[in-house]
N, C-alpha and C. Protein backbone atom coordinates (compact mmCIF):
# COMPACT_ATOMS: atom_id res chain seq x y z
N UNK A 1 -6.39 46.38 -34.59
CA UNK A 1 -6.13 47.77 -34.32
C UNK A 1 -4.65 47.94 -34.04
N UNK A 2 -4.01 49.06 -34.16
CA UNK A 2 -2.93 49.75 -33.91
C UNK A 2 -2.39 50.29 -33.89
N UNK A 3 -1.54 50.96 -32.43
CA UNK A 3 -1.92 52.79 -32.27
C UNK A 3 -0.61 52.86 -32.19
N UNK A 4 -0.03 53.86 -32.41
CA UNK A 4 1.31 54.51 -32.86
C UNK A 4 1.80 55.84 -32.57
N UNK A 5 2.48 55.64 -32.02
CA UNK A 5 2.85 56.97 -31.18
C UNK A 5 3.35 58.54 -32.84
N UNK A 6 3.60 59.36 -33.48
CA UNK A 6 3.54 59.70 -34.15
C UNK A 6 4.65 59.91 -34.21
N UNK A 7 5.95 60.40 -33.06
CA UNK A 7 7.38 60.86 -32.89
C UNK A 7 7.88 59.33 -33.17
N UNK A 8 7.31 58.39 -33.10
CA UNK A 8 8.31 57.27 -33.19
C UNK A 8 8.52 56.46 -34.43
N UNK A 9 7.36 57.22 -35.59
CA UNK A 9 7.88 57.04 -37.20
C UNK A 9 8.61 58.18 -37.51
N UNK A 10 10.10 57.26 -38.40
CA UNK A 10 10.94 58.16 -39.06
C UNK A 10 10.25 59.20 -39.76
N UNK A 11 10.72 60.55 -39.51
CA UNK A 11 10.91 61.47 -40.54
C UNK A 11 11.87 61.18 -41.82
N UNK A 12 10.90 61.58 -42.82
CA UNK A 12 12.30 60.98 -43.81
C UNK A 12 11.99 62.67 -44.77
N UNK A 13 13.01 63.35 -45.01
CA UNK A 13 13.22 64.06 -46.38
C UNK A 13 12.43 63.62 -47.25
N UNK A 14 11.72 65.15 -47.66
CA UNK A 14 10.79 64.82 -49.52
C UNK A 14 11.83 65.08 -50.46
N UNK A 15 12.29 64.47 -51.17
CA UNK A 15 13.07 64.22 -51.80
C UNK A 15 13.21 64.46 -53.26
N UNK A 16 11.40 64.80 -53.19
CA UNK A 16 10.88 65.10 -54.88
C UNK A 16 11.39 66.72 -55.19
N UNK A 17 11.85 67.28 -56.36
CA UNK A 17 12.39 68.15 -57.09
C UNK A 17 11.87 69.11 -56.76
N UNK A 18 12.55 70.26 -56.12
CA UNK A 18 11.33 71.88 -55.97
C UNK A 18 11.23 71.78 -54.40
N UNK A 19 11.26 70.79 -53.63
CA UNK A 19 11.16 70.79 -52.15
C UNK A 19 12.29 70.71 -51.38
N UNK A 20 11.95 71.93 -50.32
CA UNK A 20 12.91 72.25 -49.69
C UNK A 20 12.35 72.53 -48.11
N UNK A 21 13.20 71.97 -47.39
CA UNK A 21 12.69 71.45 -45.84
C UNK A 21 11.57 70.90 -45.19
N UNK A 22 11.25 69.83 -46.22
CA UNK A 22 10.39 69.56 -46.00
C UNK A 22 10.54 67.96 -45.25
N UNK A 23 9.96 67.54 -44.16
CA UNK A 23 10.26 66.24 -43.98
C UNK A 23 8.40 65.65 -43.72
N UNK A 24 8.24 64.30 -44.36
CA UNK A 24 7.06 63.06 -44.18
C UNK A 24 7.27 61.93 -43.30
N UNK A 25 6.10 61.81 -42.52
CA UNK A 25 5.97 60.76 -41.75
C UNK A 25 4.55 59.96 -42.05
N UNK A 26 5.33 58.95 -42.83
CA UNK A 26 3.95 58.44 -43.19
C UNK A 26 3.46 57.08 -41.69
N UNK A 27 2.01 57.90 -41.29
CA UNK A 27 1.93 57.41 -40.30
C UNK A 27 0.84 56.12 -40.15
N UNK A 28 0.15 56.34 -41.02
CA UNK A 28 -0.59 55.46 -41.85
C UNK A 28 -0.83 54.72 -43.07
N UNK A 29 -0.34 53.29 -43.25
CA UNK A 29 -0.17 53.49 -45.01
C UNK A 29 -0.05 51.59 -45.40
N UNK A 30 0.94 51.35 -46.04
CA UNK A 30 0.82 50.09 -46.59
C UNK A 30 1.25 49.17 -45.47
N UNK A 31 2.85 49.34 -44.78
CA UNK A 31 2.85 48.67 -43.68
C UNK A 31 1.56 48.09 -42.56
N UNK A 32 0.94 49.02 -42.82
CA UNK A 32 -0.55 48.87 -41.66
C UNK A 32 -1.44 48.12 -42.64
N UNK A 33 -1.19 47.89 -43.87
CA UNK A 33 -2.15 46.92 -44.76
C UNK A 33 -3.11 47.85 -44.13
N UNK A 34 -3.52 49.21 -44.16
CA UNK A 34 -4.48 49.86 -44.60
C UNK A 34 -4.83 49.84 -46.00
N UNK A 35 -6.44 49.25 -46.04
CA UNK A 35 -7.00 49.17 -47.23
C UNK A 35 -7.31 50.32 -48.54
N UNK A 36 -7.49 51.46 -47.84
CA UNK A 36 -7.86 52.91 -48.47
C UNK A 36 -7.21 53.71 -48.77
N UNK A 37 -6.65 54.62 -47.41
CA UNK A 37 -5.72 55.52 -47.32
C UNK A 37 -4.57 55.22 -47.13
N UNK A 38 -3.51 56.16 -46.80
CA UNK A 38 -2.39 56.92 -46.12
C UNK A 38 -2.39 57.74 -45.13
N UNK A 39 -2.36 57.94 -44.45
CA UNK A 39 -2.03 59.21 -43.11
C UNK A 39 -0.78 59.67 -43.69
N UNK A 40 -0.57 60.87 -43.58
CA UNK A 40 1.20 61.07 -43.92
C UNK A 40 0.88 62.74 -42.87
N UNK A 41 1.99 63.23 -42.45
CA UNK A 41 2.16 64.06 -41.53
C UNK A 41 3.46 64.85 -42.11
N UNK A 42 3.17 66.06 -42.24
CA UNK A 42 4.49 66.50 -42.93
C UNK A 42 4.76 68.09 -42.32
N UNK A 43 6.18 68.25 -42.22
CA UNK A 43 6.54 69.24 -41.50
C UNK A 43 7.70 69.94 -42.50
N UNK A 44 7.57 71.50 -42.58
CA UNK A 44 7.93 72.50 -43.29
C UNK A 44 8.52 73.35 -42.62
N UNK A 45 9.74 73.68 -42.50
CA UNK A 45 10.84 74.18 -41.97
C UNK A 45 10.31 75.55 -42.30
N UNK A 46 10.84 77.00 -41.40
CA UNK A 46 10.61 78.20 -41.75
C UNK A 46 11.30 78.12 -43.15
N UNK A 47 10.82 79.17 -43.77
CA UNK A 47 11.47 79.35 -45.04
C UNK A 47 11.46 78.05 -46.24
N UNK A 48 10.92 77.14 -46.04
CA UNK A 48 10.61 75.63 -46.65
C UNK A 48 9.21 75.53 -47.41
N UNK A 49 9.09 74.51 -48.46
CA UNK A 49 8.28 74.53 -49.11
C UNK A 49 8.16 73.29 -49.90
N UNK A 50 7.08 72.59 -50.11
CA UNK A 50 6.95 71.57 -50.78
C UNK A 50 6.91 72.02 -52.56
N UNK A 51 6.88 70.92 -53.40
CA UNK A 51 6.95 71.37 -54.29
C UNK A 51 5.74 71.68 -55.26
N UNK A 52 5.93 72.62 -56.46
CA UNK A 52 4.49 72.96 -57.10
C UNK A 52 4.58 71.84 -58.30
N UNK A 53 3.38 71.06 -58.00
CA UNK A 53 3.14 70.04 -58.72
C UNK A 53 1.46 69.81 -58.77
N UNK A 54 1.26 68.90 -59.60
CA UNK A 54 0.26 68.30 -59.31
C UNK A 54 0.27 66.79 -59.70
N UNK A 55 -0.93 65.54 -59.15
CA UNK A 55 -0.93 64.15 -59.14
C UNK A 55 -2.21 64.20 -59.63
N UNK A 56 -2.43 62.63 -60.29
CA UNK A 56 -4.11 62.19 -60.24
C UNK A 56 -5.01 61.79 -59.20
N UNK A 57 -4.35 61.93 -57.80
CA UNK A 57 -5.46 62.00 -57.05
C UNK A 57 -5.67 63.06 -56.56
N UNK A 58 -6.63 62.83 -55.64
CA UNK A 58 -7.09 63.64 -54.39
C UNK A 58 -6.41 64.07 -53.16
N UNK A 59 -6.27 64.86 -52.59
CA UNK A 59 -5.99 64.94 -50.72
C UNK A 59 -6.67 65.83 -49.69
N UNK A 60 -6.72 65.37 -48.40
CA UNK A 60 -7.29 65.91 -47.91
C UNK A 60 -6.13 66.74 -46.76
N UNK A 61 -5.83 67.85 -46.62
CA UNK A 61 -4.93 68.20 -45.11
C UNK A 61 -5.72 68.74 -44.46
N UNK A 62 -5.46 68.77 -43.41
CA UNK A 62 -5.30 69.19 -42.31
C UNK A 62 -4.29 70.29 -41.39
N UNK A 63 -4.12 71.44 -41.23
CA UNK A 63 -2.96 72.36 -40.83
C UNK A 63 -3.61 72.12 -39.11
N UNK A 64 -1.67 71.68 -38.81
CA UNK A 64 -2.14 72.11 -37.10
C UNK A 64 -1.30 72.20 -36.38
N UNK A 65 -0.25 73.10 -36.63
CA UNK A 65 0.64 74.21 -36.36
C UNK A 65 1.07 74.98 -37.53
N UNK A 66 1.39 76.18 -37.07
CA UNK A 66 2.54 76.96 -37.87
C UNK A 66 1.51 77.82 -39.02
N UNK A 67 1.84 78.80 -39.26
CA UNK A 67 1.53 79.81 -40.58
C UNK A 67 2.00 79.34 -41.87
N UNK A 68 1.07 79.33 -42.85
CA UNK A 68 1.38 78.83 -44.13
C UNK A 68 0.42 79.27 -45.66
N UNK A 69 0.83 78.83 -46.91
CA UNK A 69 0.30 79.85 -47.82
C UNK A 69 0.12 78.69 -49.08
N UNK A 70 -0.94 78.20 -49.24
CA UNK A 70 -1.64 77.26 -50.29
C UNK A 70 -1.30 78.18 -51.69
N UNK A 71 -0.67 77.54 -52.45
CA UNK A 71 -0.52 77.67 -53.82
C UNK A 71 -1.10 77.15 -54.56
N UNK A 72 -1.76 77.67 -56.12
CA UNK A 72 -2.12 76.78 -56.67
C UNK A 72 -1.72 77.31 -58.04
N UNK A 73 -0.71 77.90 -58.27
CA UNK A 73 -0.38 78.42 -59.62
C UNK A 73 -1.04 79.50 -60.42
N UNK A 74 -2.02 79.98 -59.80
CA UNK A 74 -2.84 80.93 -59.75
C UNK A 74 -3.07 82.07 -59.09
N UNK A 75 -3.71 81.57 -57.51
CA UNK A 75 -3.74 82.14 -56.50
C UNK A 75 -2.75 81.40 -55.19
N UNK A 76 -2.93 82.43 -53.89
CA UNK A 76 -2.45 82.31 -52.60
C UNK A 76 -3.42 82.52 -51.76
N UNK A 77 -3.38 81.21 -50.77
CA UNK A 77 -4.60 81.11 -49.61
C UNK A 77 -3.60 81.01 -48.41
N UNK A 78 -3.45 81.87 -47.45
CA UNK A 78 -3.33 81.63 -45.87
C UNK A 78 -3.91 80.30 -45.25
N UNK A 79 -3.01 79.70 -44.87
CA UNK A 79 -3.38 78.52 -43.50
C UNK A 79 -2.95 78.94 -42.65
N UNK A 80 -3.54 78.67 -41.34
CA UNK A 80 -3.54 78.17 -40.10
C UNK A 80 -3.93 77.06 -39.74
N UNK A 81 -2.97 77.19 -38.16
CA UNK A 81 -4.06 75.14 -37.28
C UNK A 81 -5.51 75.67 -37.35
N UNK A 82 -6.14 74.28 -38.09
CA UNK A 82 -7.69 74.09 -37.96
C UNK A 82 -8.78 74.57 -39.33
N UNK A 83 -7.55 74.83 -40.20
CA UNK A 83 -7.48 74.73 -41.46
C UNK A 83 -7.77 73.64 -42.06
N UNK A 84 -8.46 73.38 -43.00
CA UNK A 84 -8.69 72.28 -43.81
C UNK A 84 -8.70 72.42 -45.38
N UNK A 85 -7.80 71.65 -46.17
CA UNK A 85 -7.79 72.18 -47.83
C UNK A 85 -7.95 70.65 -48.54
N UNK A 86 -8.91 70.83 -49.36
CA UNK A 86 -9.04 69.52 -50.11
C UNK A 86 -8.81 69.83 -51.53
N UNK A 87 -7.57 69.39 -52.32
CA UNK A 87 -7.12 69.54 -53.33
C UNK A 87 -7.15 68.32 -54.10
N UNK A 88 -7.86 68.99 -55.29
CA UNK A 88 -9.06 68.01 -56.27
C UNK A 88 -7.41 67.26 -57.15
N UNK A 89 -8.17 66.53 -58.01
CA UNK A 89 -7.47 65.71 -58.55
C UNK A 89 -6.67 66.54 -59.93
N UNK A 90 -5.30 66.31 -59.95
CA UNK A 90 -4.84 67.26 -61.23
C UNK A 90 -4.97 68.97 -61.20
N UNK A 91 -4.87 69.10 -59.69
CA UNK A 91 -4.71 70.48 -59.49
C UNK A 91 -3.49 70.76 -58.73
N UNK A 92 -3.31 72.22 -59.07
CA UNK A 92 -1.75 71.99 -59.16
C UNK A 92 -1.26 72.68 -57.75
N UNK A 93 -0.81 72.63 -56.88
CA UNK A 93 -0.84 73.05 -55.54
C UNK A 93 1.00 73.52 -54.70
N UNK A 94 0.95 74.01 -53.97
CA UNK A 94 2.22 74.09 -53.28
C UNK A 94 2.04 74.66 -51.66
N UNK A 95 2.79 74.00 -50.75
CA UNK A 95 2.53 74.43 -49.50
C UNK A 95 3.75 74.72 -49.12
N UNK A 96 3.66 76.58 -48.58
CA UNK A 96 4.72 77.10 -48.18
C UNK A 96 4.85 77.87 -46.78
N UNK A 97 5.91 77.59 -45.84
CA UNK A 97 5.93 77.80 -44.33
C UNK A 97 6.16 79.53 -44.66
N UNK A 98 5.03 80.03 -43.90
CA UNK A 98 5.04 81.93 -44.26
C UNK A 98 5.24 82.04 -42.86
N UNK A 99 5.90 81.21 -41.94
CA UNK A 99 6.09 81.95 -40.49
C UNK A 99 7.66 81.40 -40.23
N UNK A 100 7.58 81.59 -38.77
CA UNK A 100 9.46 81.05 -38.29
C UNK A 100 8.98 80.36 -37.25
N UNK A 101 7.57 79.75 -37.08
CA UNK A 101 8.14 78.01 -36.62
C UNK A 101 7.64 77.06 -37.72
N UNK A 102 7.88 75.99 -37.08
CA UNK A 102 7.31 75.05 -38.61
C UNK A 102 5.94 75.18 -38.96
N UNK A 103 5.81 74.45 -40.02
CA UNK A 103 4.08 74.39 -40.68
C UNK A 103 3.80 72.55 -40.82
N UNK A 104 3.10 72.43 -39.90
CA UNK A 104 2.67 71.11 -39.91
C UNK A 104 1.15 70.20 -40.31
N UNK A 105 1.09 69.49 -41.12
CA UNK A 105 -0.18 69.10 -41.76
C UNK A 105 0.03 67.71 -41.54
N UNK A 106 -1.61 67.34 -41.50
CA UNK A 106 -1.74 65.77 -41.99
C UNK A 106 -2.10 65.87 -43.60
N UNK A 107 -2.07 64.59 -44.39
CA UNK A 107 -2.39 65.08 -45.49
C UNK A 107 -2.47 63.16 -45.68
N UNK A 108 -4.15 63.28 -45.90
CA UNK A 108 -4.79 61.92 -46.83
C UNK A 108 -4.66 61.93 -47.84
N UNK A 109 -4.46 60.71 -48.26
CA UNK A 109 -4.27 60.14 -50.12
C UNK A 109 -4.75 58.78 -50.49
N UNK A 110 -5.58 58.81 -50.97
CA UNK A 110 -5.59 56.93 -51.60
C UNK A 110 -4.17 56.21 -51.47
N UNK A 111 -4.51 55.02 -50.98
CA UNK A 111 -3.54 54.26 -50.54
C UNK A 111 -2.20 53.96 -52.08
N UNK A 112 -3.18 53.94 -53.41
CA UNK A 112 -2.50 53.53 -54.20
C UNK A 112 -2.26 54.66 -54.87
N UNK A 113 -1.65 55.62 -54.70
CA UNK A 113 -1.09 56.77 -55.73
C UNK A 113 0.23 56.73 -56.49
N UNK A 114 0.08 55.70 -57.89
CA UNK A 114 1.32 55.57 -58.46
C UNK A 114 1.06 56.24 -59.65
């Protein structure tokens, strides 16, 4: 077992194309020789936004702070904390901070998403 305080993994910049204030803390993942998942924790600056993309897997978030607005190239869904969005595989998604404090999620992924 091993427990980890969450402030004491680096924030690092998403760095991928289209994202803007966005910073990841992956809090769960290969270092931990977790077999499955990822934990990753990601925080969205007012006015910030991850990018509209989509991958071949799955994820699961979690919202639990801050006002925010699920994209999917289609439509717009409102989040709040206690929110839950599971975005299927090859769907195309974007998460954007619609308030002025941050927007904070956990967000699961298969461990191997290359």
């Amino acid at each position: 077992m091993e427990i980890r305080v969450s402030e004491s993994v680096p924030a690092n910049p998403v760095g991928e194309r289209g994202a803007e204030g966005v910073t990841v803390r992956v809090l769960i993942g290969p270092n931990q020789n977790a077999p499955n998942f990822n934990m990753r924790f990601f925080e969205v600056d007012s006015g910030g936004h991850t990018p509209l993309h989509t991958h071949h897997w799955e994820h699961e978030v979690y919202v639990l702070a801050g006002q925010g607005t699920v994209r999917t190239g289609k439509d717009e869904h409102k989040v709040s904390p206690g929110d839950c969005v599971y975005i299927r595989p090859d769907e195309k998604h974007q998460f954007v901070n619609a308030g002025s404090k941050p927007l904070k999620f956990l967000c699961i992924v298969p461990r191997d998403t290359r």
